[in-house]
PDB file of N, CA and C in Angstrom:
ATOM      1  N   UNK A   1     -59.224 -38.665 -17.426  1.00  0.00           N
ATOM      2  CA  UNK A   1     -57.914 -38.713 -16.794  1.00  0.00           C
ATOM      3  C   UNK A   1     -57.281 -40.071 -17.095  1.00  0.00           C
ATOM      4  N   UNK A   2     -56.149 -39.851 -17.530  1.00  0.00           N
ATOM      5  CA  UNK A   2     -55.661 -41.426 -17.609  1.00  0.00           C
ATOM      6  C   UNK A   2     -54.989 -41.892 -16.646  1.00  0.00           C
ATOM      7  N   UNK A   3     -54.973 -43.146 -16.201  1.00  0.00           N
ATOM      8  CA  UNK A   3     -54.385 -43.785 -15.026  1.00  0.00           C
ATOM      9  C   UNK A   3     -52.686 -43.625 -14.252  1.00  0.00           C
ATOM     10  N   UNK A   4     -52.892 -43.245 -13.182  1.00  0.00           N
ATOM     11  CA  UNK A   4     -51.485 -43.271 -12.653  1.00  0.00           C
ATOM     12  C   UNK A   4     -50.842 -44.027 -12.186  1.00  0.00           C
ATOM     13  N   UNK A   5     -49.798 -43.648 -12.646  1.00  0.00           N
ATOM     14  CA  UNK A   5     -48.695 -45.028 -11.836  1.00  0.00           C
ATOM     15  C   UNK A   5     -48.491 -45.435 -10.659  1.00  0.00           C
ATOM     16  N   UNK A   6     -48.011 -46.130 -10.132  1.00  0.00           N
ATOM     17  CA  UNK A   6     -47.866 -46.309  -8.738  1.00  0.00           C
ATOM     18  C   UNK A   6     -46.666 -45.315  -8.162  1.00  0.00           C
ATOM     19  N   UNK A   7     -45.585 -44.697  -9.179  1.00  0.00           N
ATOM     20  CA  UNK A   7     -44.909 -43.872  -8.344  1.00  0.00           C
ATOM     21  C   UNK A   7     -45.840 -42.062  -8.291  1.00  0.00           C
ATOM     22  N   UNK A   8     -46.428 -41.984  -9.024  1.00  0.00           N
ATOM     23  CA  UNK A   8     -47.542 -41.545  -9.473  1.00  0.00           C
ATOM     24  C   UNK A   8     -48.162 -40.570  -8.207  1.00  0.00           C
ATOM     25  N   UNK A   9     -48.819 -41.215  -7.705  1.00  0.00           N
ATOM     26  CA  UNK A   9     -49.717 -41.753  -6.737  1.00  0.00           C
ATOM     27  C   UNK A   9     -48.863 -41.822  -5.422  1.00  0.00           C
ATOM     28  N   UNK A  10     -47.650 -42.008  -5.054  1.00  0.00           N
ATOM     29  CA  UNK A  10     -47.107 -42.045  -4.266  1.00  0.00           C
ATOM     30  C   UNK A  10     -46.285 -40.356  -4.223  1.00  0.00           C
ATOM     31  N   UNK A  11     -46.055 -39.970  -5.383  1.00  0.00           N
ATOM     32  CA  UNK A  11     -45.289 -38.461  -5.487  1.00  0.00           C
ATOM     33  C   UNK A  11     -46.601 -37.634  -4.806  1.00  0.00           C
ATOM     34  N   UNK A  12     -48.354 -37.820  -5.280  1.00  0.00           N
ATOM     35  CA  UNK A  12     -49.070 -36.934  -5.476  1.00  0.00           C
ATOM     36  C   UNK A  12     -49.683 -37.097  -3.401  1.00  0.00           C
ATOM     37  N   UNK A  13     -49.623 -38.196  -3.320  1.00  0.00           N
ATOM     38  CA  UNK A  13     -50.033 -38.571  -1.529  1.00  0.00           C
ATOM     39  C   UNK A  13     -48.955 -37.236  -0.934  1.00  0.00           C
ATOM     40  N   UNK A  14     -47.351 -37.373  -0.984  1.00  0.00           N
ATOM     41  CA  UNK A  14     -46.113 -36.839  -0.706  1.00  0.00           C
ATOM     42  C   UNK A  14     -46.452 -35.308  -0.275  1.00  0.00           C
ATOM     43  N   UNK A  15     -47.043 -34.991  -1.951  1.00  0.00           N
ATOM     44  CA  UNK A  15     -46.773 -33.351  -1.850  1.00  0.00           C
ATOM     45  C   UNK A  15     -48.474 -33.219  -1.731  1.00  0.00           C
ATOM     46  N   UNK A  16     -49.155 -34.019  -1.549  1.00  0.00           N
ATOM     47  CA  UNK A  16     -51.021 -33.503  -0.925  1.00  0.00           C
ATOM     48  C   UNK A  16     -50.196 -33.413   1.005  1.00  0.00           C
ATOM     49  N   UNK A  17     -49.540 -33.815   1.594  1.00  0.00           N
ATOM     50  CA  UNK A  17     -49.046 -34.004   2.501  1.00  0.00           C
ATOM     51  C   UNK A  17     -48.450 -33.360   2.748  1.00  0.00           C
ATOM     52  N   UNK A  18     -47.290 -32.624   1.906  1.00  0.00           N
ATOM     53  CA  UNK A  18     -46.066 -31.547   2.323  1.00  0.00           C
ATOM     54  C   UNK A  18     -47.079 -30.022   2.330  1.00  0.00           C
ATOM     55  N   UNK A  19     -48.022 -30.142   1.512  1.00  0.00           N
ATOM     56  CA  UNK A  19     -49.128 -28.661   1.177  1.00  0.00           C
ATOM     57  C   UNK A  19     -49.776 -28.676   2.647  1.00  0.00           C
ATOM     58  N   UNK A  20     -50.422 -29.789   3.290  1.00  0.00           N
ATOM     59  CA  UNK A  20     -51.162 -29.807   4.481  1.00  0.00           C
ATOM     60  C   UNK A  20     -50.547 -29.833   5.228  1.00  0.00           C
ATOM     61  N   UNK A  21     -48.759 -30.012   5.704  1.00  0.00           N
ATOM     62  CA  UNK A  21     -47.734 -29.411   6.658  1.00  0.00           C
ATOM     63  C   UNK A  21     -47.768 -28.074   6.669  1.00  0.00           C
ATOM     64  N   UNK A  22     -47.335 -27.503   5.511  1.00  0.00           N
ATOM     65  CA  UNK A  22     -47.364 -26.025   5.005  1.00  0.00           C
ATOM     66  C   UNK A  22     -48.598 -25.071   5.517  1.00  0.00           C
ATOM     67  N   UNK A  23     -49.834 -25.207   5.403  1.00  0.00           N
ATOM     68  CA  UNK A  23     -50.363 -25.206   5.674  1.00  0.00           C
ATOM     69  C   UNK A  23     -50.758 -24.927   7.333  1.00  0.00           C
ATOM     70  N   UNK A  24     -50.635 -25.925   7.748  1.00  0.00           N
ATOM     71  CA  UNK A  24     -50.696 -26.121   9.179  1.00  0.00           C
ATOM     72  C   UNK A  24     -49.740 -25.023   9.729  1.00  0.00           C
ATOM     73  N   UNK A  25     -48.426 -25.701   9.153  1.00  0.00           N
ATOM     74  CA  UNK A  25     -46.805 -24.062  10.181  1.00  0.00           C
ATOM     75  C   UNK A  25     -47.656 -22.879   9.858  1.00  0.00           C
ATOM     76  N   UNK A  26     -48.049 -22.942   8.434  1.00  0.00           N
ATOM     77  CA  UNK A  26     -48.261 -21.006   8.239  1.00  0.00           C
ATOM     78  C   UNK A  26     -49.253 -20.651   8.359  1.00  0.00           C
ATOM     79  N   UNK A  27     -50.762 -21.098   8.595  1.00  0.00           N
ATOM     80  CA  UNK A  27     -51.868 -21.001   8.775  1.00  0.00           C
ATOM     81  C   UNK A  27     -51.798 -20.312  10.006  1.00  0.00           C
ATOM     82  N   UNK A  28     -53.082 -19.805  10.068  1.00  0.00           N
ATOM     83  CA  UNK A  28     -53.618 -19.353  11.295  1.00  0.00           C
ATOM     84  C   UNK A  28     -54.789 -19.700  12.469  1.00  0.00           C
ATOM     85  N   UNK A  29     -54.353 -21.068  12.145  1.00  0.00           N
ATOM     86  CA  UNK A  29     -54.623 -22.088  13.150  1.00  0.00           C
ATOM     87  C   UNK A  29     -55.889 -22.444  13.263  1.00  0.00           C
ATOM     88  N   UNK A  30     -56.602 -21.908  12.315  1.00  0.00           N
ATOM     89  CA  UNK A  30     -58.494 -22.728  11.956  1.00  0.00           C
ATOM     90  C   UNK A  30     -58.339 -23.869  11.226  1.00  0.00           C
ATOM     91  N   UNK A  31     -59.288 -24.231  11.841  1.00  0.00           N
ATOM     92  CA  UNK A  31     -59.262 -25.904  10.838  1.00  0.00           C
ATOM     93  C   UNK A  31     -59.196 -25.928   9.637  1.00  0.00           C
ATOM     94  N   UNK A  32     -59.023 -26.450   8.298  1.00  0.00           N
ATOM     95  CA  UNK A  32     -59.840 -26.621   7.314  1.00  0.00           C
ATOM     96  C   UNK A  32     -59.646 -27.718   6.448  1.00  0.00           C
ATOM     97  N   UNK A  33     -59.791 -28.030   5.058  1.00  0.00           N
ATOM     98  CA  UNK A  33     -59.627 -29.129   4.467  1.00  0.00           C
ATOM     99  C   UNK A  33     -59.503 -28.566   3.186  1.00  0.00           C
ATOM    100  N   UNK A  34     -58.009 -28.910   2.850  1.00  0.00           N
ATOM    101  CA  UNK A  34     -57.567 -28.889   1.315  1.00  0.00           C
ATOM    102  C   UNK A  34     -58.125 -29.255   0.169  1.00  0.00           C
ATOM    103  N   UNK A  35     -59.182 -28.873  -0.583  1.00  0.00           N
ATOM    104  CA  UNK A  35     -59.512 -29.244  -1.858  1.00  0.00           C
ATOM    105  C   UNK A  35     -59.105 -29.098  -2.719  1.00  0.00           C
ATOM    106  N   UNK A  36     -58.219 -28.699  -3.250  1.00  0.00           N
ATOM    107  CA  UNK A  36     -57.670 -28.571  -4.540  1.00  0.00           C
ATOM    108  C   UNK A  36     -56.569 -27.688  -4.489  1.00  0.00           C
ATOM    109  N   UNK A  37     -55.534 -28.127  -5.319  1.00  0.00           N
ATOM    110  CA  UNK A  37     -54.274 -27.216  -5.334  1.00  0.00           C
ATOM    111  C   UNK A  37     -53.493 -26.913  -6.463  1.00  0.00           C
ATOM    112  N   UNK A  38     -52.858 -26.404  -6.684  1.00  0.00           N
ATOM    113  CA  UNK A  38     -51.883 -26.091  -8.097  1.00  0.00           C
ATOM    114  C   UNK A  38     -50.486 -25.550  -8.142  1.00  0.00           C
ATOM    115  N   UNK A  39     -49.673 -26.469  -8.209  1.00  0.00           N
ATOM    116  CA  UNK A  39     -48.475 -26.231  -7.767  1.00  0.00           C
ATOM    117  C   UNK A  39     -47.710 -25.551  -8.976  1.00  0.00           C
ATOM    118  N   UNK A  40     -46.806 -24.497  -9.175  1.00  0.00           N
ATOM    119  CA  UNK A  40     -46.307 -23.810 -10.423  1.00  0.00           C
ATOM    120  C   UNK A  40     -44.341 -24.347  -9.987  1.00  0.00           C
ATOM    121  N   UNK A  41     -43.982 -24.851 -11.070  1.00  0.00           N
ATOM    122  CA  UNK A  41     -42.524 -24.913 -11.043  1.00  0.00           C
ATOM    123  C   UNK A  41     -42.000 -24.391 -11.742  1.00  0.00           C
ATOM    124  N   UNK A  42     -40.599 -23.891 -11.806  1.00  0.00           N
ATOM    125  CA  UNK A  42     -39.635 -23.471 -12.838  1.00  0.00           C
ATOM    126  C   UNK A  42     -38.678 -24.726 -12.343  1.00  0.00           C
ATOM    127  N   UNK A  43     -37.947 -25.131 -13.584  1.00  0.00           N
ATOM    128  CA  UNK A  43     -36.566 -25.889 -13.065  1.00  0.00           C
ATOM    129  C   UNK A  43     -35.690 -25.211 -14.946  1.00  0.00           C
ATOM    130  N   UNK A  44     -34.954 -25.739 -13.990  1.00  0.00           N
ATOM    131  CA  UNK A  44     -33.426 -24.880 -15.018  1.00  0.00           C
ATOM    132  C   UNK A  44     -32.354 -25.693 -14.953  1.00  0.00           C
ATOM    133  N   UNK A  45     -32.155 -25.940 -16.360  1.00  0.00           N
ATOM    134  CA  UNK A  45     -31.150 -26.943 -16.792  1.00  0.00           C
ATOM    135  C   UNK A  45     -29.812 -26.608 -17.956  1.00  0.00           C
ATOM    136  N   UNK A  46     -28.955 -27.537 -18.157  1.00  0.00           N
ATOM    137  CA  UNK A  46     -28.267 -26.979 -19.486  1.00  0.00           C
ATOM    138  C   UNK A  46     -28.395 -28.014 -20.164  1.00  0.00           C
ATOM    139  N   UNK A  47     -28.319 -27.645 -21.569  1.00  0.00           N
ATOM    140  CA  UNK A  47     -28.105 -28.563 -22.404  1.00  0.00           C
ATOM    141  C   UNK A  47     -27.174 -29.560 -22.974  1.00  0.00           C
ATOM    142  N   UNK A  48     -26.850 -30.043 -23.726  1.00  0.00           N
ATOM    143  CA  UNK A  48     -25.573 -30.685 -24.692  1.00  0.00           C
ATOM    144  C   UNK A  48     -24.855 -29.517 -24.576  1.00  0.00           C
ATOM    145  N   UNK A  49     -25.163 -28.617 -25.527  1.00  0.00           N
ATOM    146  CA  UNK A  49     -24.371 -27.188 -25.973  1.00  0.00           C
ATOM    147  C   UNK A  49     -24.213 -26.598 -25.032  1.00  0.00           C
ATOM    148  N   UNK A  50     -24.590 -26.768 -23.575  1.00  0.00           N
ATOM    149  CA  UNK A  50     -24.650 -25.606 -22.665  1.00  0.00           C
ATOM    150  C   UNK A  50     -25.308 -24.579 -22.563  1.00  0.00           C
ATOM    151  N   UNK A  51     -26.393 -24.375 -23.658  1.00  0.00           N
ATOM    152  CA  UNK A  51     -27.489 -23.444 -23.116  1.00  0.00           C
ATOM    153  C   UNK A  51     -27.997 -23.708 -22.395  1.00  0.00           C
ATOM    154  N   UNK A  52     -28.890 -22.515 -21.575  1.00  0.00           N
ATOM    155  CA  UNK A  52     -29.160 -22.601 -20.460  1.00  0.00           C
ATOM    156  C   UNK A  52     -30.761 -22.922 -20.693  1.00  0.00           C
ATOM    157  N   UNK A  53     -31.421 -23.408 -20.042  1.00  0.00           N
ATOM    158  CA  UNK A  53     -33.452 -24.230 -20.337  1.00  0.00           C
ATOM    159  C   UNK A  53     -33.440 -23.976 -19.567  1.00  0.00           C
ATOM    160  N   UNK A  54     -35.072 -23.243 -19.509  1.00  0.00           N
ATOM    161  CA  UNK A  54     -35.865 -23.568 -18.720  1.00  0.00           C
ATOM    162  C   UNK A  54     -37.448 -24.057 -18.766  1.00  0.00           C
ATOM    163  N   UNK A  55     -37.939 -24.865 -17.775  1.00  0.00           N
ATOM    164  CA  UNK A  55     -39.169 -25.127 -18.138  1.00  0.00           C
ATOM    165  C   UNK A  55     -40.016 -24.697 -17.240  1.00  0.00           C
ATOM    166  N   UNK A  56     -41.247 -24.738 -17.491  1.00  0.00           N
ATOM    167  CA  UNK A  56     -42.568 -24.319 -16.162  1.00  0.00           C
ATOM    168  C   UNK A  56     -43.115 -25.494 -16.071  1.00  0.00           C
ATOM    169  N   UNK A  57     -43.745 -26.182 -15.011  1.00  0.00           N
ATOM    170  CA  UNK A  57     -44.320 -27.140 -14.537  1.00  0.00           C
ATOM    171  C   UNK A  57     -45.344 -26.767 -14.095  1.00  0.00           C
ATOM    172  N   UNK A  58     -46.371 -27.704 -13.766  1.00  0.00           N
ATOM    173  CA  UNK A  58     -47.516 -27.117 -13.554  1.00  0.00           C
ATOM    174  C   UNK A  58     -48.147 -28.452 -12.965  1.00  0.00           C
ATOM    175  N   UNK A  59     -48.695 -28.767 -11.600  1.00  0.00           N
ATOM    176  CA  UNK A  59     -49.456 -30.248 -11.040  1.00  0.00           C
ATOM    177  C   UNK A  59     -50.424 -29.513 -10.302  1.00  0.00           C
ATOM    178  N   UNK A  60     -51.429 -30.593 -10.062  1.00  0.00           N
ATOM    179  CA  UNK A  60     -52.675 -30.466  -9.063  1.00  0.00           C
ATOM    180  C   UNK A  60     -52.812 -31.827  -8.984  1.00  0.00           C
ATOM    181  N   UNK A  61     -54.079 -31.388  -7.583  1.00  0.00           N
ATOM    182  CA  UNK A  61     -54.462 -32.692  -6.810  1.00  0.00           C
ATOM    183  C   UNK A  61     -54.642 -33.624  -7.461  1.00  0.00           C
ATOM    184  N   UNK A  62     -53.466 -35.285  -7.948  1.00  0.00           N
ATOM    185  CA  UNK A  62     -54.061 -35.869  -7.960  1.00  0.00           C
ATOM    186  C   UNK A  62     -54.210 -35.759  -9.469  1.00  0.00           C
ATOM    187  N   UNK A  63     -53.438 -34.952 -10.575  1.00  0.00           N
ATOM    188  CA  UNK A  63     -53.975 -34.433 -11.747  1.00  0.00           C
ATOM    189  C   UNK A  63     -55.075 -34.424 -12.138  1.00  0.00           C
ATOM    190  N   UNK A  64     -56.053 -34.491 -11.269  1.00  0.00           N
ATOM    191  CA  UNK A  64     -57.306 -34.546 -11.391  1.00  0.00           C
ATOM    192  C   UNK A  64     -57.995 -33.236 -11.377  1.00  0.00           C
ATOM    193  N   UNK A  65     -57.473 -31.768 -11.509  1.00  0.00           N
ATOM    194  CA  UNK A  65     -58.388 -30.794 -10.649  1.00  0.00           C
ATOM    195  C   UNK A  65     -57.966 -30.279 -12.648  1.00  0.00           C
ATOM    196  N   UNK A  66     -59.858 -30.072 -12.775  1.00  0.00           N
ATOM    197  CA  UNK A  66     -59.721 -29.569 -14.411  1.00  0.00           C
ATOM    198  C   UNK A  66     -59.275 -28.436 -14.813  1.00  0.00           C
ATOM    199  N   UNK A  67     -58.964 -28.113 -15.615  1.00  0.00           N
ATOM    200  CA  UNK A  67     -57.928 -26.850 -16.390  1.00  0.00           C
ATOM    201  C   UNK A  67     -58.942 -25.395 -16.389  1.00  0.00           C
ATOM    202  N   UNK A  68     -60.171 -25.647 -15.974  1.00  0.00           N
ATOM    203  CA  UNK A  68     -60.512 -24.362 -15.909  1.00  0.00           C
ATOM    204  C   UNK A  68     -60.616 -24.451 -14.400  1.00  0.00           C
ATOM    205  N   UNK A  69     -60.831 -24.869 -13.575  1.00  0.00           N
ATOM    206  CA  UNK A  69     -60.693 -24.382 -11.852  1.00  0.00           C
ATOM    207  C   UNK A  69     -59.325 -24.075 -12.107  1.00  0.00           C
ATOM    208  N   UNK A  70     -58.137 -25.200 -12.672  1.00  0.00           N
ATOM    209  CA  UNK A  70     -56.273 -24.632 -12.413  1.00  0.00           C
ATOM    210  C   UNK A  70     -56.202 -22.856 -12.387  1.00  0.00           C
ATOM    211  N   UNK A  71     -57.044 -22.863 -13.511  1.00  0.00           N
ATOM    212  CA  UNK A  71     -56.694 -21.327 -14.218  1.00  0.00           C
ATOM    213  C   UNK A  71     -57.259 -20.548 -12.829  1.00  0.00           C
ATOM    214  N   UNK A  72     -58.629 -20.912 -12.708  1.00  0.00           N
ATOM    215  CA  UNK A  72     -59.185 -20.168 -11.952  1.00  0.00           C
ATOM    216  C   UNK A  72     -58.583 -19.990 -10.833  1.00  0.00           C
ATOM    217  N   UNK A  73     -57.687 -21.059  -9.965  1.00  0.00           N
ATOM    218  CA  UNK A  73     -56.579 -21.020  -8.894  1.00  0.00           C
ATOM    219  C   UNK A  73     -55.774 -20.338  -9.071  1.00  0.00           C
ATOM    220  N   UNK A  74     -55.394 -20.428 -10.229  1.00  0.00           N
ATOM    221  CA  UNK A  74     -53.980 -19.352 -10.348  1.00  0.00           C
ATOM    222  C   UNK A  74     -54.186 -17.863 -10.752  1.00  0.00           C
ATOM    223  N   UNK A  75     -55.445 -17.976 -11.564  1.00  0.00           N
ATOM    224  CA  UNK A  75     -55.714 -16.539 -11.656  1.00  0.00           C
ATOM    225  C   UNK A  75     -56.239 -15.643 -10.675  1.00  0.00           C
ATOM    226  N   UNK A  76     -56.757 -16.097  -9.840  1.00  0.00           N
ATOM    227  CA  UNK A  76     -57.053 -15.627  -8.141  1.00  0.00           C
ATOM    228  C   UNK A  76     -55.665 -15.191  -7.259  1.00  0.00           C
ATOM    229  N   UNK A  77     -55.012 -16.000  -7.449  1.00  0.00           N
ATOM    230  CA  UNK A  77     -54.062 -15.894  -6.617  1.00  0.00           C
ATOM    231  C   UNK A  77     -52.950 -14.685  -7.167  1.00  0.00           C
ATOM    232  N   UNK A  78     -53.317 -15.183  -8.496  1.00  0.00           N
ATOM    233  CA  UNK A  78     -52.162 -13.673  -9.608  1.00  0.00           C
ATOM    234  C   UNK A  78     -52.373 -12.228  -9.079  1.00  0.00           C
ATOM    235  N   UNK A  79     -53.804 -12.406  -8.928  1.00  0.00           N
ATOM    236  CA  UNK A  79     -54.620 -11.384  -8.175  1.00  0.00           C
ATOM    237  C   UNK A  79     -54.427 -10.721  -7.211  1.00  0.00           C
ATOM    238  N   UNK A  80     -54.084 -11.612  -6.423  1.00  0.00           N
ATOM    239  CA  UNK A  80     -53.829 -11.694  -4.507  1.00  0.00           C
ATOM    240  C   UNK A  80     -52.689 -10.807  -4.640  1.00  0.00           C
ATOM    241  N   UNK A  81     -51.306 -11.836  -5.482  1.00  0.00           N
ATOM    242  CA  UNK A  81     -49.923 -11.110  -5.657  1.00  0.00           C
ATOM    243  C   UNK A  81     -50.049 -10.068  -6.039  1.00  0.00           C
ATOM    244  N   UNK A  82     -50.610  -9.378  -7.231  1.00  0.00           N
ATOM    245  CA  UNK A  82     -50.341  -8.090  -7.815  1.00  0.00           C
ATOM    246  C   UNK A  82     -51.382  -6.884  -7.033  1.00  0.00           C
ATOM    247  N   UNK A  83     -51.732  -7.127  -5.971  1.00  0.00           N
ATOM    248  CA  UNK A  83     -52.221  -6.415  -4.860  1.00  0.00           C
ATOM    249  C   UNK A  83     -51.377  -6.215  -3.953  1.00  0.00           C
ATOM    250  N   UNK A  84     -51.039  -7.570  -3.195  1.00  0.00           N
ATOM    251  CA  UNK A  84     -49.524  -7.460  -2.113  1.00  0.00           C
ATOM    252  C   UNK A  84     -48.972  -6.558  -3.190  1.00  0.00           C
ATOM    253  N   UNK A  85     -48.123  -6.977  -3.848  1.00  0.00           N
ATOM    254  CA  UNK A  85     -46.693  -6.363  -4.485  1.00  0.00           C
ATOM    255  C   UNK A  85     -47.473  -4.556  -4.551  1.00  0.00           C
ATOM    256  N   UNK A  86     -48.553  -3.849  -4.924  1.00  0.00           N
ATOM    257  CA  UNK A  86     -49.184  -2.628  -5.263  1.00  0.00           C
ATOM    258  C   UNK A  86     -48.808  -2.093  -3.937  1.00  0.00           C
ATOM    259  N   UNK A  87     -49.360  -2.923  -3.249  1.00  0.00           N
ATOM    260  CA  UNK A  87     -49.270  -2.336  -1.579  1.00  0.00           C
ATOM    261  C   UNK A  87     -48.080  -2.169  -0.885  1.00  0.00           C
ATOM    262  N   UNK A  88     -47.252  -2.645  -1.484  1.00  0.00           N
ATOM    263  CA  UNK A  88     -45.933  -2.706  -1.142  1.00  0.00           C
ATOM    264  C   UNK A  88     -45.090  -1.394  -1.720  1.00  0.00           C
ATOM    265  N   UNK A  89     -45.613  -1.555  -2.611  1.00  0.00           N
ATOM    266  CA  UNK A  89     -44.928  -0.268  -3.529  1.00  0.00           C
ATOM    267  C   UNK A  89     -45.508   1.178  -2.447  1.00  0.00           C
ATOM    268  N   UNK A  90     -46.536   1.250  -2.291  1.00  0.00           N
ATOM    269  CA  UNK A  90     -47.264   2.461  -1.909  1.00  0.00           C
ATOM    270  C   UNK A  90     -46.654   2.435  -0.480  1.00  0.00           C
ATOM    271  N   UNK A  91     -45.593   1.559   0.372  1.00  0.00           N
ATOM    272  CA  UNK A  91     -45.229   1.896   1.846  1.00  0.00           C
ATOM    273  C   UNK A  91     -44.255   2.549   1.368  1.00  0.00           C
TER     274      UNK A  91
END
């Protein structure tokens, strides 16, 4: 891992913090302790020309959490969704 910056480090404290708010409102009120997370972004921009961009973003704890647990986070969870959404269909 290469070293982070000090704003760095201050963004990654922020949103380890805004996840363990989140957390807390929507939880169901058992204790627990956040180990690892993976946050997915889209942001959307225009260009010079006015086309329209977009990019995907992609952070974890701390950029520290390795690319095969990320996957494994997100591919679990892809999981989770395309079950909700199945189940949804079938009401």
């Amino acid at each position: 891992m290469s070293s982070r910056t000090p704003e760095q480090i201050a963004a990654d404290d922020a949103l380890t913090a805004a996840i363990e708010q989140a957390l807390a409102a929507y939880g169901d009120g058992v204790p627990s302790v956040l180990s690892e997370y993976v946050v997915i972004t889209a942001q959307h921009r225009f260009d010079d020309d006015g086309d329209s961009l977009t990019a995907i973003g992609c952070f974890s704890r701390d950029s520290d959490v390795p690319l095969h647990r990320m996957l494994g986070l997100v591919e679990y969870a892809s999981t989770r969704l395309r079950k909700r959404a199945a189940e949804d269909d079938e009401a």
